[in-house]
Protein backbone atom coordinates (compact mmCIF):
# COMPACT_ATOMS: atom_id res chain seq x y z
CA UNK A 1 48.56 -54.68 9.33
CA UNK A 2 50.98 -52.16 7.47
CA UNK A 3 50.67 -48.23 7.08
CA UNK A 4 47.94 -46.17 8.78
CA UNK A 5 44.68 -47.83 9.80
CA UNK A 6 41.29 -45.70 10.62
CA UNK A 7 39.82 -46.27 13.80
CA UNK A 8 36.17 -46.45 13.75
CA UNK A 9 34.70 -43.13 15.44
CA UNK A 10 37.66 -42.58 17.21
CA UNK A 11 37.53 -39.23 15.14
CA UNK A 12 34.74 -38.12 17.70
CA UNK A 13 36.80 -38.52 20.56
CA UNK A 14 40.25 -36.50 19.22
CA UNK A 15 37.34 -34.04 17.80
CA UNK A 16 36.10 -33.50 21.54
CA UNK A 17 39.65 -33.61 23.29
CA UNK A 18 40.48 -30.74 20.96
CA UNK A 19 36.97 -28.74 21.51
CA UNK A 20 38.34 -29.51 25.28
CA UNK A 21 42.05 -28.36 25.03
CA UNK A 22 40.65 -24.90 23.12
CA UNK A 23 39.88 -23.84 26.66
CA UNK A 24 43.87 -23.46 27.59
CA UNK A 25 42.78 -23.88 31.26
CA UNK A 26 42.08 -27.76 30.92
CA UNK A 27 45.35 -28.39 28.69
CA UNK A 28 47.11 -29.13 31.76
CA UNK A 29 46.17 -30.14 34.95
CA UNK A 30 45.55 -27.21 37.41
CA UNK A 31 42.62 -28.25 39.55
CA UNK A 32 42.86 -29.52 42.82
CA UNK A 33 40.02 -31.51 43.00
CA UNK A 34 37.55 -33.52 40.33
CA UNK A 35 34.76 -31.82 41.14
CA UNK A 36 36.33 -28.36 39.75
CA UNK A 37 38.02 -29.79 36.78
CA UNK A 38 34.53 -31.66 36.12
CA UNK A 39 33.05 -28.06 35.89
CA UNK A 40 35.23 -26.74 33.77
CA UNK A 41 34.83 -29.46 31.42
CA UNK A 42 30.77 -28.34 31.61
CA UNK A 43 31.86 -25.27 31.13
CA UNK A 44 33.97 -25.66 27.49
CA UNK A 45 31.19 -27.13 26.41
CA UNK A 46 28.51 -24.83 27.30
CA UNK A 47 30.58 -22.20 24.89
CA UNK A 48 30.77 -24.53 22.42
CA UNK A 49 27.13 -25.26 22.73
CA UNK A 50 25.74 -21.41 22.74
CA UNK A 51 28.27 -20.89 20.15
CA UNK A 52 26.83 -23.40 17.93
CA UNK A 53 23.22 -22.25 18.38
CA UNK A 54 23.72 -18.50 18.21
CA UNK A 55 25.57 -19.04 14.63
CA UNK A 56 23.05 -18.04 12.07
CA UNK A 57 21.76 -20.98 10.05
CA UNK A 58 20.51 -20.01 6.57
CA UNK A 59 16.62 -20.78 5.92
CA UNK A 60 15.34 -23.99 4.88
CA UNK A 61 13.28 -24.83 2.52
């Protein structure tokens, strides 16, 4: 194969890595142990979550 080739879905993952690295805290590698670098994986995504759900949607028909 020549030139650029899309990946299937692997759009999803550099979409999530870059939801992750928005939080600058997990762009490098501060945490001593899993468990707290675990969290505050939970923890970007909890923002992105609430952020998500308290944008206003427009009414459906």
């Amino acid at each position: 194969m020549r030139g650029f080739v899309v990946l299937p879905k692997w759009w999803i993952i550099e979409r999530f890595v870059a939801h992750l690295m928005r939080t600058r805290r997990l762009a490098r590698d501060y945490e001593r142990r899993t468990a707290s670098a675990e969290a505050m994986g939970y923890w970007s995504m909890t923002l992105l979550m609430t952020r998500r759900l308290a944008r206003s949607h427009p009414q459906r028909a």
